[in-house]
PDB file of N, CA and C in Angstrom:
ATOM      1  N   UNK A   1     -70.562 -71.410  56.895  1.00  0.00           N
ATOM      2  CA  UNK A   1     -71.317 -71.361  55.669  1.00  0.00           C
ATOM      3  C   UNK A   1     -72.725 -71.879  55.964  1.00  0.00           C
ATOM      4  N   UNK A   2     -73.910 -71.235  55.912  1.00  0.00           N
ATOM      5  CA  UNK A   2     -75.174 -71.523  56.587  1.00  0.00           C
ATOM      6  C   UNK A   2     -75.760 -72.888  55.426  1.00  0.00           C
ATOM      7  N   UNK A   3     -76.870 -73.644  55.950  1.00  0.00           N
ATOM      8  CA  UNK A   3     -76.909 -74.568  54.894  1.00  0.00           C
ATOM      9  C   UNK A   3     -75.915 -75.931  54.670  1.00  0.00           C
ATOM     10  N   UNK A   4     -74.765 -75.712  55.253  1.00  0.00           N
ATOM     11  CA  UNK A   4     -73.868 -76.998  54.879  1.00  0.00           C
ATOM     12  C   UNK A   4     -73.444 -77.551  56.361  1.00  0.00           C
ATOM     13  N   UNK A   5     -73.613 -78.832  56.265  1.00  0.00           N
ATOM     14  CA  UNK A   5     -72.910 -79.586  57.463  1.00  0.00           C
ATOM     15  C   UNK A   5     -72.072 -81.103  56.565  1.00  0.00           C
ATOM     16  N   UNK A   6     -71.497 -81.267  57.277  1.00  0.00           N
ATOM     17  CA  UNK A   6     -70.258 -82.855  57.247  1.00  0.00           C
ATOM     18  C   UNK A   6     -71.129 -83.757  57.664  1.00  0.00           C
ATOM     19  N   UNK A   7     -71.637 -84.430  56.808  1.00  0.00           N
ATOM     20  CA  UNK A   7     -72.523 -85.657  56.494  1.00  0.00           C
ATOM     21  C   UNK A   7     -71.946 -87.001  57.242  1.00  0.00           C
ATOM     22  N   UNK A   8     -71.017 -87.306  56.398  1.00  0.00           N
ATOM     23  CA  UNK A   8     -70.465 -88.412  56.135  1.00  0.00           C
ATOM     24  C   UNK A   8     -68.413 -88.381  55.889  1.00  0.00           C
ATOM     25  N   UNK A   9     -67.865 -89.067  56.846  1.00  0.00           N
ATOM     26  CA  UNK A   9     -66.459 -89.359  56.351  1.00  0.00           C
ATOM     27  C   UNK A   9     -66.207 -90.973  56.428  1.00  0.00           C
ATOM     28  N   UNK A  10     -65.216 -91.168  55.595  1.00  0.00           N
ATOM     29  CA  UNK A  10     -65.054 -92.501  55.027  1.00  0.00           C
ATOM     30  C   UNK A  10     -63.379 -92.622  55.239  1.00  0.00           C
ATOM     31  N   UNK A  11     -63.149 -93.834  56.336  1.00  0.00           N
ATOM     32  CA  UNK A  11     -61.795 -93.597  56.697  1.00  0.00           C
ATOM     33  C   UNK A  11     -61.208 -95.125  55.896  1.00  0.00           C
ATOM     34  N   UNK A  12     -60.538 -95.130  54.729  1.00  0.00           N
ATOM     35  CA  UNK A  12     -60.115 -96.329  54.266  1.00  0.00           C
ATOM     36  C   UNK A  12     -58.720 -96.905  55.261  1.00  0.00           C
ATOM     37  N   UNK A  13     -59.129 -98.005  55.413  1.00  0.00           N
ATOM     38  CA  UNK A  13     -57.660 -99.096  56.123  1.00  0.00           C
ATOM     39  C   UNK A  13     -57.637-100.625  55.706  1.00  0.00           C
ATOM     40  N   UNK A  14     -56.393-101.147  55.779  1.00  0.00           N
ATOM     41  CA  UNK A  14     -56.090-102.271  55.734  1.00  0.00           C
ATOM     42  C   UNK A  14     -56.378-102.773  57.433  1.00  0.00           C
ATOM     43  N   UNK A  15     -56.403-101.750  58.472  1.00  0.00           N
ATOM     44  CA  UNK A  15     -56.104-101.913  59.906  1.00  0.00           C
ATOM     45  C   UNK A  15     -57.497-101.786  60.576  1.00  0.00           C
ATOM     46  N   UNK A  16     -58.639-102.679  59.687  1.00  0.00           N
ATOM     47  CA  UNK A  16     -59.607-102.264  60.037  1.00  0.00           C
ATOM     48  C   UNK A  16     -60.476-102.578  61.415  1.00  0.00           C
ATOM     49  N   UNK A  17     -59.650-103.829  62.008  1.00  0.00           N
ATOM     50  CA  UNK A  17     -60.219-103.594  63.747  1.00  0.00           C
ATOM     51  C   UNK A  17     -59.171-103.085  64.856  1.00  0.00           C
ATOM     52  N   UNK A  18     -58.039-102.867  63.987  1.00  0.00           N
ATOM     53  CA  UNK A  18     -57.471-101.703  65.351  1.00  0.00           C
ATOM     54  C   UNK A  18     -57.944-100.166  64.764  1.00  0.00           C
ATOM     55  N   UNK A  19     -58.244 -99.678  64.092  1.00  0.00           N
ATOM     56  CA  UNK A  19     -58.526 -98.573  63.485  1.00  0.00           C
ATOM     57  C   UNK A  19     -60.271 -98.521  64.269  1.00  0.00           C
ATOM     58  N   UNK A  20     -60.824 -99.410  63.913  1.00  0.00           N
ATOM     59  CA  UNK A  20     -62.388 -99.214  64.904  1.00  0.00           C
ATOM     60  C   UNK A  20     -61.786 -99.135  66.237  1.00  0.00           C
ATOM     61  N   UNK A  21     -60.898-100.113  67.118  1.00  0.00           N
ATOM     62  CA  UNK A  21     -60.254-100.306  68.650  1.00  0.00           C
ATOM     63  C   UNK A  21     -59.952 -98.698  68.611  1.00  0.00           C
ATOM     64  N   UNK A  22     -59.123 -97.654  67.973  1.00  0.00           N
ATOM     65  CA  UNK A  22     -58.379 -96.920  68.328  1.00  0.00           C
ATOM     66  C   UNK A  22     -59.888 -95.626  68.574  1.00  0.00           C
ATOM     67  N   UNK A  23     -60.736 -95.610  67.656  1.00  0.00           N
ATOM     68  CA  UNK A  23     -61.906 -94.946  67.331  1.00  0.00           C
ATOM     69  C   UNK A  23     -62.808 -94.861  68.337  1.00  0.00           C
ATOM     70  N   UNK A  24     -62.877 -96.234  68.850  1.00  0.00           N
ATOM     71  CA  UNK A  24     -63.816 -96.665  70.235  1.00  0.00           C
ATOM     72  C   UNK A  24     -63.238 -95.590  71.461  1.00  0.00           C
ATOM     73  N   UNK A  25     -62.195 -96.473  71.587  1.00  0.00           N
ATOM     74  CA  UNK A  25     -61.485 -96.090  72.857  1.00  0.00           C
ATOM     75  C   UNK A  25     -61.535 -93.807  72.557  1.00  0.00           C
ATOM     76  N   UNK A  26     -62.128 -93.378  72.050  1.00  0.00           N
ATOM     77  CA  UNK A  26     -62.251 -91.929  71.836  1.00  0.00           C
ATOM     78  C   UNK A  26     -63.540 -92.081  72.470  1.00  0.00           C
ATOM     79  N   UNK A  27     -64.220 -92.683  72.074  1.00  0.00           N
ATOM     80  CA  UNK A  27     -65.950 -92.568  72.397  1.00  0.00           C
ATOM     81  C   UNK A  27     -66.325 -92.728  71.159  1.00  0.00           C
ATOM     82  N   UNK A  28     -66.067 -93.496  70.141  1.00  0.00           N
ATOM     83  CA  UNK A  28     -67.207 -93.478  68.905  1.00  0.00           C
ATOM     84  C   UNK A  28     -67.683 -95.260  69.255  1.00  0.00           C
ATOM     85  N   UNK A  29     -69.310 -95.106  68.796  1.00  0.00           N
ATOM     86  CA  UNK A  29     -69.881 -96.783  68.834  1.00  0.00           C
ATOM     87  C   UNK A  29     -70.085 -96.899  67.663  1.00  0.00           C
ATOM     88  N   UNK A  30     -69.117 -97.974  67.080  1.00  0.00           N
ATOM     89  CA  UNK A  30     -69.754 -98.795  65.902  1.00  0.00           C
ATOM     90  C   UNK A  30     -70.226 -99.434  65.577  1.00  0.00           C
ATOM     91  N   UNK A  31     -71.527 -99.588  64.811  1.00  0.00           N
ATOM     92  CA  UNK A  31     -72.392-101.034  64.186  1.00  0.00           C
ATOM     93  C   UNK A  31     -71.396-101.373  63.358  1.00  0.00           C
ATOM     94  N   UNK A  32     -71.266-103.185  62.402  1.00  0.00           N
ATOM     95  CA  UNK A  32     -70.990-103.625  61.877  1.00  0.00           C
ATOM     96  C   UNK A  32     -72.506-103.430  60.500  1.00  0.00           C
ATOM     97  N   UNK A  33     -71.788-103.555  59.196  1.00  0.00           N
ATOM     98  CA  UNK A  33     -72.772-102.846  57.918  1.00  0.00           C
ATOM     99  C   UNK A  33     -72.035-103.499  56.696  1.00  0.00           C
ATOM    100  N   UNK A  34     -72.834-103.967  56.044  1.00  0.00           N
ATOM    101  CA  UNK A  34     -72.718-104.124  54.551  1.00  0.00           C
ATOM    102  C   UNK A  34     -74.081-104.117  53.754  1.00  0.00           C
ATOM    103  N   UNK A  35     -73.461-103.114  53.103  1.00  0.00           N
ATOM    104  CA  UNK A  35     -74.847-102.784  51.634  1.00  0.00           C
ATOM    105  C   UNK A  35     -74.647-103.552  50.176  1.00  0.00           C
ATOM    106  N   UNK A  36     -75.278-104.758  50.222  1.00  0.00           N
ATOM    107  CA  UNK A  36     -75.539-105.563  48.650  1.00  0.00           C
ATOM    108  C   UNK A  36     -74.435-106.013  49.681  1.00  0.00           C
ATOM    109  N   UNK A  37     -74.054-106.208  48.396  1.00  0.00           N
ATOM    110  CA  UNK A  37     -72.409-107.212  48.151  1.00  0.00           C
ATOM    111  C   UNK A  37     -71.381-106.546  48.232  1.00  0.00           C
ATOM    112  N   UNK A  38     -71.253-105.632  48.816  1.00  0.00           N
ATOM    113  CA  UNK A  38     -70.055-104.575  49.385  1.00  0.00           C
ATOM    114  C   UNK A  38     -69.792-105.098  50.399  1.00  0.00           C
ATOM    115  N   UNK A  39     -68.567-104.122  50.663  1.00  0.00           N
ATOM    116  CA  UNK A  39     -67.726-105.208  51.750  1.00  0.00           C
ATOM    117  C   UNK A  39     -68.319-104.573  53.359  1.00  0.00           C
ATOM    118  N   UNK A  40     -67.651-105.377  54.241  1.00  0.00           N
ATOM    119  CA  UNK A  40     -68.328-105.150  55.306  1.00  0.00           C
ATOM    120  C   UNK A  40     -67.707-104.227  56.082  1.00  0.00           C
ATOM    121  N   UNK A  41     -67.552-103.358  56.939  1.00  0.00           N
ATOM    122  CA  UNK A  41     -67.057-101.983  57.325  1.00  0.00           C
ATOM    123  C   UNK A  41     -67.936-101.713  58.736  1.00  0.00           C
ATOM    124  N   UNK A  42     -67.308-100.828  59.269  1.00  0.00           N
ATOM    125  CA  UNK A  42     -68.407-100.336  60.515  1.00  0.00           C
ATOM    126  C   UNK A  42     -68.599 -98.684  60.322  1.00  0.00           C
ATOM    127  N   UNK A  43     -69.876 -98.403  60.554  1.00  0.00           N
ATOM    128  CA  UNK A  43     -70.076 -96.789  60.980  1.00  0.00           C
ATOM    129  C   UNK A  43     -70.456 -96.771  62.054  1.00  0.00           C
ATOM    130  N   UNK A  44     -69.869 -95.430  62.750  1.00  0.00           N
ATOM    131  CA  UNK A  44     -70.363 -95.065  63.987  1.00  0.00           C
ATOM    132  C   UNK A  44     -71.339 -93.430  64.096  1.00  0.00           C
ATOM    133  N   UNK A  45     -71.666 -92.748  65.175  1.00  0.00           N
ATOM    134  CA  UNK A  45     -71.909 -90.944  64.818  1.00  0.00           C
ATOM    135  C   UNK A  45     -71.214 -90.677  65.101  1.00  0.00           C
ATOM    136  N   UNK A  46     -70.859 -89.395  64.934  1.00  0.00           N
ATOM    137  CA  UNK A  46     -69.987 -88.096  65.531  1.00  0.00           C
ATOM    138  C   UNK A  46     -70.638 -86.998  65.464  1.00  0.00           C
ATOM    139  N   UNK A  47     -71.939 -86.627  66.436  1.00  0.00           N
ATOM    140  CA  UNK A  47     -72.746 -85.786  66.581  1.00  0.00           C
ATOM    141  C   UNK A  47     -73.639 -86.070  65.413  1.00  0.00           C
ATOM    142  N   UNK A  48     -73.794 -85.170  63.886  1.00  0.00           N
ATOM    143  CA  UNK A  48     -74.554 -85.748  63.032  1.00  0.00           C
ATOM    144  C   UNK A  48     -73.751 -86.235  61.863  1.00  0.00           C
ATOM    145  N   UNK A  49     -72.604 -86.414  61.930  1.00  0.00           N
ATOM    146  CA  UNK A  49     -71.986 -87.036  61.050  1.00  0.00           C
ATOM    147  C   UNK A  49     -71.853 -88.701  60.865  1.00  0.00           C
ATOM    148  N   UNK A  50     -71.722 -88.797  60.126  1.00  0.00           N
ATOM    149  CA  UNK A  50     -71.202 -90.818  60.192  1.00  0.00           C
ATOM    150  C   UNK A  50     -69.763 -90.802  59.965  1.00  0.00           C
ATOM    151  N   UNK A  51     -69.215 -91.450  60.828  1.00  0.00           N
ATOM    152  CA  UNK A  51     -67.991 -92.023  60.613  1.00  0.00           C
ATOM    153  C   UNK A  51     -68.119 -93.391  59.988  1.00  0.00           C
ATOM    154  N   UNK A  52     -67.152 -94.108  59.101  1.00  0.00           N
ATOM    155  CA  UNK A  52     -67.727 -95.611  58.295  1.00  0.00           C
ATOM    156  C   UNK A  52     -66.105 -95.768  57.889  1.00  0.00           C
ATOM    157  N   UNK A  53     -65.478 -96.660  58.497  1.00  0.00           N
ATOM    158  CA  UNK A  53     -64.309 -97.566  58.392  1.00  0.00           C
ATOM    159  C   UNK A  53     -64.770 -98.804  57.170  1.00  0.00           C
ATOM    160  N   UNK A  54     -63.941 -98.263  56.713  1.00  0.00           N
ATOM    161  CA  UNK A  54     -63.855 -99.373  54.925  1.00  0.00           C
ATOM    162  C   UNK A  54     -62.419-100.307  54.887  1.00  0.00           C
ATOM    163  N   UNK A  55     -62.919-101.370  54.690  1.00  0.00           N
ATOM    164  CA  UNK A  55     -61.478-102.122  54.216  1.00  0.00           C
ATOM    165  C   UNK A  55     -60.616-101.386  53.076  1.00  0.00           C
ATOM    166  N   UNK A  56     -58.746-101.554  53.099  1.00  0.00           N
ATOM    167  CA  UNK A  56     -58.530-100.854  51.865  1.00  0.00           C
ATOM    168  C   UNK A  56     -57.901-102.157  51.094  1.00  0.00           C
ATOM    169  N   UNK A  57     -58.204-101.674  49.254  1.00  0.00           N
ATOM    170  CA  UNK A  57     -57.158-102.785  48.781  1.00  0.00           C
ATOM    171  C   UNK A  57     -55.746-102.735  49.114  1.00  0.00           C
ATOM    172  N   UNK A  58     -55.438-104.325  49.392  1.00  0.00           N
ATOM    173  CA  UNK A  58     -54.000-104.013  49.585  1.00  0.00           C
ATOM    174  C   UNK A  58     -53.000-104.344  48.952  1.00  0.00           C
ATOM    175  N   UNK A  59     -52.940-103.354  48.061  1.00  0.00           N
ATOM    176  CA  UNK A  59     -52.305-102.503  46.816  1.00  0.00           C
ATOM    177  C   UNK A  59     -52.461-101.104  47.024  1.00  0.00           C
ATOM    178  N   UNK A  60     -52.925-101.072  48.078  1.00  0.00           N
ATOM    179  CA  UNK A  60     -53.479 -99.104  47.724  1.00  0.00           C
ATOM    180  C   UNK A  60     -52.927 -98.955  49.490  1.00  0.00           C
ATOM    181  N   UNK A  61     -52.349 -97.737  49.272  1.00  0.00           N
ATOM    182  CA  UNK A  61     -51.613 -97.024  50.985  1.00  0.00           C
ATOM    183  C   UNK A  61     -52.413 -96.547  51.619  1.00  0.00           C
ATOM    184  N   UNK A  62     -53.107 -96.268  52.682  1.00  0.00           N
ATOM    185  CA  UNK A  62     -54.078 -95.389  53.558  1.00  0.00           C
ATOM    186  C   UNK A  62     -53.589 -93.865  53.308  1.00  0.00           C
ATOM    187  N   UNK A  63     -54.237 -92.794  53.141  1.00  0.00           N
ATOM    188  CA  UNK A  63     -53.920 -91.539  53.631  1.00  0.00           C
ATOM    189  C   UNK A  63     -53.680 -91.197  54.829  1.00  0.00           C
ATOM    190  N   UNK A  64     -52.339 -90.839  55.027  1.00  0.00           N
ATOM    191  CA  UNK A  64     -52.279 -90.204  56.845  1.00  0.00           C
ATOM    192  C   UNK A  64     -51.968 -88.683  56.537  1.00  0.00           C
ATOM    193  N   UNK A  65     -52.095 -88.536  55.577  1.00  0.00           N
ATOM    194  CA  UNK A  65     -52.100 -86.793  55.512  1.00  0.00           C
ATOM    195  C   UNK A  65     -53.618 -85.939  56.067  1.00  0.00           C
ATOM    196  N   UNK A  66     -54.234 -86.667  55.712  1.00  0.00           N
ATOM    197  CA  UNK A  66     -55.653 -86.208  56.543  1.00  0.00           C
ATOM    198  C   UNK A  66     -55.358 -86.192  58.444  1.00  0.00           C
ATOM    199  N   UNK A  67     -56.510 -85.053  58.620  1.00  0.00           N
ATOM    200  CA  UNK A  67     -55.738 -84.155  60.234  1.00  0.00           C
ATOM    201  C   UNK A  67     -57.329 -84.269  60.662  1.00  0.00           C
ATOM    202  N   UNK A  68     -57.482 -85.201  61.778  1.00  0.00           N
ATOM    203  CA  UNK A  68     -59.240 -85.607  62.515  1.00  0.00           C
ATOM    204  C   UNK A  68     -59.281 -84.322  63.389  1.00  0.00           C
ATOM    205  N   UNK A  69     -60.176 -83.777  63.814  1.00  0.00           N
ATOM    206  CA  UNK A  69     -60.253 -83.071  65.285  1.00  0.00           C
ATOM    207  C   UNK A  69     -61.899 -83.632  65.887  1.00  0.00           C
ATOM    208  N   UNK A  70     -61.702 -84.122  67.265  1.00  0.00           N
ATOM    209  CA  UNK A  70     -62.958 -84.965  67.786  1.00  0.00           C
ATOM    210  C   UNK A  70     -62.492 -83.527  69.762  1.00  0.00           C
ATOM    211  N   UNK A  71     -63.738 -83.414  69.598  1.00  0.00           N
ATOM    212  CA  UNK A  71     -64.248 -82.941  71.710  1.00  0.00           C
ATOM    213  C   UNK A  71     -64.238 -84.110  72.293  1.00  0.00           C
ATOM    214  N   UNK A  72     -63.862 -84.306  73.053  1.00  0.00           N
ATOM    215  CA  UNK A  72     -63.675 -84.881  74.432  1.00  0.00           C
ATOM    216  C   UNK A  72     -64.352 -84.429  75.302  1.00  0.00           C
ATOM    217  N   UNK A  73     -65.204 -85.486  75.877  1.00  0.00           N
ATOM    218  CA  UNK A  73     -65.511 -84.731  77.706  1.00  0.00           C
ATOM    219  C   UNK A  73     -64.330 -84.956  78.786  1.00  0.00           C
ATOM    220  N   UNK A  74     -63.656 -85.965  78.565  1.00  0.00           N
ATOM    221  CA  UNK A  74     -62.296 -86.167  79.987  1.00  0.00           C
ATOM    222  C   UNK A  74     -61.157 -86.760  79.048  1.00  0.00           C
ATOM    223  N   UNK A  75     -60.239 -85.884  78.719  1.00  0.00           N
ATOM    224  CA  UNK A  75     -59.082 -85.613  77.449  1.00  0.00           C
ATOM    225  C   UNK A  75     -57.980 -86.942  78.648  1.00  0.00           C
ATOM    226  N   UNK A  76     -57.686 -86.693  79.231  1.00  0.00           N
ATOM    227  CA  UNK A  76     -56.811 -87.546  80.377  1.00  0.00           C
ATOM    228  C   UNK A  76     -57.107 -89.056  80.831  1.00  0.00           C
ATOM    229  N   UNK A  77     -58.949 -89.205  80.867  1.00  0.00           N
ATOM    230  CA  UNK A  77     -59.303 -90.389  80.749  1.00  0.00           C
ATOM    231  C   UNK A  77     -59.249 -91.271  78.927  1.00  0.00           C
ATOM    232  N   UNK A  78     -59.184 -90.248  78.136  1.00  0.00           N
ATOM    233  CA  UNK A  78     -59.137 -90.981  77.042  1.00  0.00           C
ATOM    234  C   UNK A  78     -57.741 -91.365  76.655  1.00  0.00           C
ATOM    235  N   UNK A  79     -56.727 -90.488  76.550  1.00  0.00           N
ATOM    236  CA  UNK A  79     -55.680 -90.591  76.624  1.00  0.00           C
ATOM    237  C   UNK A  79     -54.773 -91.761  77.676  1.00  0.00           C
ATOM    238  N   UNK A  80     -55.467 -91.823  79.158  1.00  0.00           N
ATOM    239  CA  UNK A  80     -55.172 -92.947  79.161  1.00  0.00           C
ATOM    240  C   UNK A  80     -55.825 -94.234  78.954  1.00  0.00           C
ATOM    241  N   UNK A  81     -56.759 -94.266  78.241  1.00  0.00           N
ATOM    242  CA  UNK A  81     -57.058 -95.678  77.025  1.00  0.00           C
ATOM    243  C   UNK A  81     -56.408 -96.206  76.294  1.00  0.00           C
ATOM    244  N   UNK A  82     -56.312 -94.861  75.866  1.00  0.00           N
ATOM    245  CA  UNK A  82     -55.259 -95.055  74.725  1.00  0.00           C
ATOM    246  C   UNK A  82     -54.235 -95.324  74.501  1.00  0.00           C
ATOM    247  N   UNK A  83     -53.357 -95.198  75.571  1.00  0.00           N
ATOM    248  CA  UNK A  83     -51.838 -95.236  76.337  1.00  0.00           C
ATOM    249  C   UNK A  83     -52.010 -96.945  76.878  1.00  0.00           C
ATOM    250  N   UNK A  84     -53.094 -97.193  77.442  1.00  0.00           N
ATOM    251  CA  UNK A  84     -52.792 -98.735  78.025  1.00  0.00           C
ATOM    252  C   UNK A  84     -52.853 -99.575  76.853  1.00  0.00           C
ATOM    253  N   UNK A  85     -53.894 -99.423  75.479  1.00  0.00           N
ATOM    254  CA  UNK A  85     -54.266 -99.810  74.679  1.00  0.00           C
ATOM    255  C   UNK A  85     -53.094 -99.994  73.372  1.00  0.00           C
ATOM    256  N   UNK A  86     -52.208 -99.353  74.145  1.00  0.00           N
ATOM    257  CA  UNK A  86     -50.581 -99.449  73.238  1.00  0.00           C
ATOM    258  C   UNK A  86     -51.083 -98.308  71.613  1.00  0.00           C
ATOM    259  N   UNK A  87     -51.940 -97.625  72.023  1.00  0.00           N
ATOM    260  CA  UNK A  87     -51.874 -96.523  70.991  1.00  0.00           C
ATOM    261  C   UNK A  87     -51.324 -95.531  70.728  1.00  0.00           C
ATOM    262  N   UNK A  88     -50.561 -95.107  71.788  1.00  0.00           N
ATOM    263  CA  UNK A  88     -49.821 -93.657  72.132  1.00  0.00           C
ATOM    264  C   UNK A  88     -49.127 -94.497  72.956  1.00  0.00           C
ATOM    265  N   UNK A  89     -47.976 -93.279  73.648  1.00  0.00           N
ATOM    266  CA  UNK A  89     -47.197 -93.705  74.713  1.00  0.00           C
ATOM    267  C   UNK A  89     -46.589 -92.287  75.150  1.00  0.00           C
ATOM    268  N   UNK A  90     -46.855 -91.723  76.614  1.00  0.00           N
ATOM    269  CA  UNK A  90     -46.646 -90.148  76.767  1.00  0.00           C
ATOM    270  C   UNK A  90     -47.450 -89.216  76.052  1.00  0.00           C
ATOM    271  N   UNK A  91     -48.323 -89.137  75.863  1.00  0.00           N
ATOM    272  CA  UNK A  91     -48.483 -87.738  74.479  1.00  0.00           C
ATOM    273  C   UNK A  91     -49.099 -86.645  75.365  1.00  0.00           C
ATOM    274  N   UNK A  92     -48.469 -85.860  74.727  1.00  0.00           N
ATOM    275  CA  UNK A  92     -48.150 -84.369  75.022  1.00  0.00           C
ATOM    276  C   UNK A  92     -49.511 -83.506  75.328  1.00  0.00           C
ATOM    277  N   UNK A  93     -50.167 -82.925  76.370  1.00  0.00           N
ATOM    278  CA  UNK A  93     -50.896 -81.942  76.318  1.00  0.00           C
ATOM    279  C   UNK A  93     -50.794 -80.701  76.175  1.00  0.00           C
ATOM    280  N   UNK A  94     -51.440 -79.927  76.162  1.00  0.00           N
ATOM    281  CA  UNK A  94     -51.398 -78.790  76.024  1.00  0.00           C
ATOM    282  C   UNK A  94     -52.763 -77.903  76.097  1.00  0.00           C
ATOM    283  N   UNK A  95     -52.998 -76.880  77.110  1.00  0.00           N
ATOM    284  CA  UNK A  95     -54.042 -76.182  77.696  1.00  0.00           C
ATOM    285  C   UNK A  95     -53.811 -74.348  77.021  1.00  0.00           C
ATOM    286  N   UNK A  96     -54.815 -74.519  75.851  1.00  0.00           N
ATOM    287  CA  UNK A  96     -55.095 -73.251  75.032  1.00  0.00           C
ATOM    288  C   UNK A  96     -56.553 -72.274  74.900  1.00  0.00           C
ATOM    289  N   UNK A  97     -56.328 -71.162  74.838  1.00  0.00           N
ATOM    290  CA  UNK A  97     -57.659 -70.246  74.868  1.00  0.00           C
ATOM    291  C   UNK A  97     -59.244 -71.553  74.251  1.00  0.00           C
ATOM    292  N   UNK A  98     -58.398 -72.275  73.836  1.00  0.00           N
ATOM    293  CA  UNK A  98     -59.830 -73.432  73.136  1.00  0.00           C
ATOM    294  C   UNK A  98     -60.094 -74.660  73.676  1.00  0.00           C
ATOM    295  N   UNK A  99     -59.530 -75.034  74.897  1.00  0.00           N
ATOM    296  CA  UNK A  99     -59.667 -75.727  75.621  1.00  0.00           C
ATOM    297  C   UNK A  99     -57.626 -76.739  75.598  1.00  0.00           C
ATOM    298  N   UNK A 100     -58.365 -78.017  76.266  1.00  0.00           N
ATOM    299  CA  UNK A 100     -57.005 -78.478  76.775  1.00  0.00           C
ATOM    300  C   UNK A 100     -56.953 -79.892  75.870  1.00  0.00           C
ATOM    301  N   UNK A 101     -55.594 -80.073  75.228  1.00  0.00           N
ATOM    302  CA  UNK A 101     -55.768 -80.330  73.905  1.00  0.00           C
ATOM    303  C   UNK A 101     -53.917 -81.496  74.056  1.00  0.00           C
ATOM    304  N   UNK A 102     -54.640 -82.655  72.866  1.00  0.00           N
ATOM    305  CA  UNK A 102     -53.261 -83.550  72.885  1.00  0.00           C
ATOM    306  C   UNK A 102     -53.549 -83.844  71.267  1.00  0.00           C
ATOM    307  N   UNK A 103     -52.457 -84.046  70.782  1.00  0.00           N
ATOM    308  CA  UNK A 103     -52.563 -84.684  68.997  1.00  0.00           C
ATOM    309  C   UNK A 103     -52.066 -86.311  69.028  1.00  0.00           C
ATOM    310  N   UNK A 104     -52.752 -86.946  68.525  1.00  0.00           N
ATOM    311  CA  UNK A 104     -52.051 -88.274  68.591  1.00  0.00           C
ATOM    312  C   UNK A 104     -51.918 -88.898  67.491  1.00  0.00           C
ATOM    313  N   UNK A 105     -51.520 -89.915  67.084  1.00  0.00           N
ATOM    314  CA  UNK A 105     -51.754 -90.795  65.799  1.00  0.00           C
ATOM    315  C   UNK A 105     -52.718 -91.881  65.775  1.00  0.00           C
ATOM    316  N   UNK A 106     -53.786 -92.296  64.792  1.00  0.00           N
ATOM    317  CA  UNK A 106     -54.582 -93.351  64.798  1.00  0.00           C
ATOM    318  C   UNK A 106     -53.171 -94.283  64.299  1.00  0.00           C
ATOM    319  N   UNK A 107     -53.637 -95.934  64.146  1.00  0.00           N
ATOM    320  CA  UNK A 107     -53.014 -96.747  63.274  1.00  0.00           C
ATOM    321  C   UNK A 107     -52.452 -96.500  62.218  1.00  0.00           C
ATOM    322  N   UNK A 108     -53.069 -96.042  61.782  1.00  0.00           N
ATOM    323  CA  UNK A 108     -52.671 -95.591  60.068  1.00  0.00           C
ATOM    324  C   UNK A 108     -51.402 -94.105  59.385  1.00  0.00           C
ATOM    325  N   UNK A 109     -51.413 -94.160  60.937  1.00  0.00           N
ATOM    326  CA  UNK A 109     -50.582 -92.031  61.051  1.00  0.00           C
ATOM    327  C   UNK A 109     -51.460 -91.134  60.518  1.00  0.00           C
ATOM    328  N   UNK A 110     -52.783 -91.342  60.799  1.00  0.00           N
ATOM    329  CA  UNK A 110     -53.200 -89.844  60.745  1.00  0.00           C
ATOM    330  C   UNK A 110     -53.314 -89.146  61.939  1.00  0.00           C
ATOM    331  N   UNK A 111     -52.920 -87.768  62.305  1.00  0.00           N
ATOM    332  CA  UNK A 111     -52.877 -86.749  63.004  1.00  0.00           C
ATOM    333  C   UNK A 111     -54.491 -86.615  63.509  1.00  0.00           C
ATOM    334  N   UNK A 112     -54.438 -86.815  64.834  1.00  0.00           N
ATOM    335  CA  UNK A 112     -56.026 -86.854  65.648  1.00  0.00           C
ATOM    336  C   UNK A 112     -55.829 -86.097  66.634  1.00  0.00           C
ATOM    337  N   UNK A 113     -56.531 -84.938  66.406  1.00  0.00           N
ATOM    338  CA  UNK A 113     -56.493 -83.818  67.715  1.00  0.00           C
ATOM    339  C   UNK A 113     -57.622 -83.825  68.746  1.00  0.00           C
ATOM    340  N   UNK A 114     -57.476 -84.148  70.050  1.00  0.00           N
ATOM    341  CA  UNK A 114     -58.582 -83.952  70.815  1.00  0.00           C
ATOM    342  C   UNK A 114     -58.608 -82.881  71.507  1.00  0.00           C
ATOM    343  N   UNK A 115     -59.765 -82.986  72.047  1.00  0.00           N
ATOM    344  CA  UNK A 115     -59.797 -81.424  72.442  1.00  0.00           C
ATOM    345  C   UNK A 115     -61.136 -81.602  74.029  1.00  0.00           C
ATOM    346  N   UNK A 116     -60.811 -81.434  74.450  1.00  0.00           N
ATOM    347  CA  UNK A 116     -61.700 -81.400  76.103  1.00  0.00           C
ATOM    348  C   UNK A 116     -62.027 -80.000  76.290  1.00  0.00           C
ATOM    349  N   UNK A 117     -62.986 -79.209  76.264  1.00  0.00           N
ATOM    350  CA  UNK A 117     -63.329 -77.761  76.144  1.00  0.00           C
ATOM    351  C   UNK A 117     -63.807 -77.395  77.455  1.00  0.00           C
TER     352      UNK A 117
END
């Protein structure tokens, strides 16, 4: 759709420094941020997007029905980060017409597809 790009996503957690740990270890850098008297959170980029980890109330569940997809430059070096980092354990690759590709879970169970092209 010409004209539109993904600005901004807003990932709510209660798990908010293993959820940045799990984010890092992909390749995202986060500053630490608070605007006024809001709470404090980190954003990182993702090309021109912002990624921004929010504390959640806890009374309220995270969404893990939401499905991430992030490029990779070395899918095997991240994966094993992630694997020592006790984030995964084994996860599955798989090498498709779109490059070579693993799905994993952040903290929270959302579905995170990488992709090394």
């Amino acid at each position: 759709m010409p004209g539109v790009s993904l600005s901004l996503l807003v990932l709510k957690t209660r798990q908010l420094d293993e959820l940045r740990k799990f984010y890092s270890l992909i390749g995202i850098q986060f500053g630490e941020e608070q605007h006024g008297t809001g709470p404090v959170h980190f954003a990182g980029e993702v090309a021109s997007t912002v990624l921004e980890l929010y504390p959640l109330a806890d009374d309220a569940r995270p969404d893990s029905s939401t499905r991430l997809g992030f490029s990779v430059s070395n899918l095997d070096h991240v994966l094993k980060e992630l694997t020592e980092n006790d984030f995964c354990s084994h996860p599955k690759t798989r090498r498709t017409e779109w490059g070579y590709h693993a799905v994993v879970k952040d903290p929270d169970g959302r579905s995170v597809e990488l992709c090394q092209r």
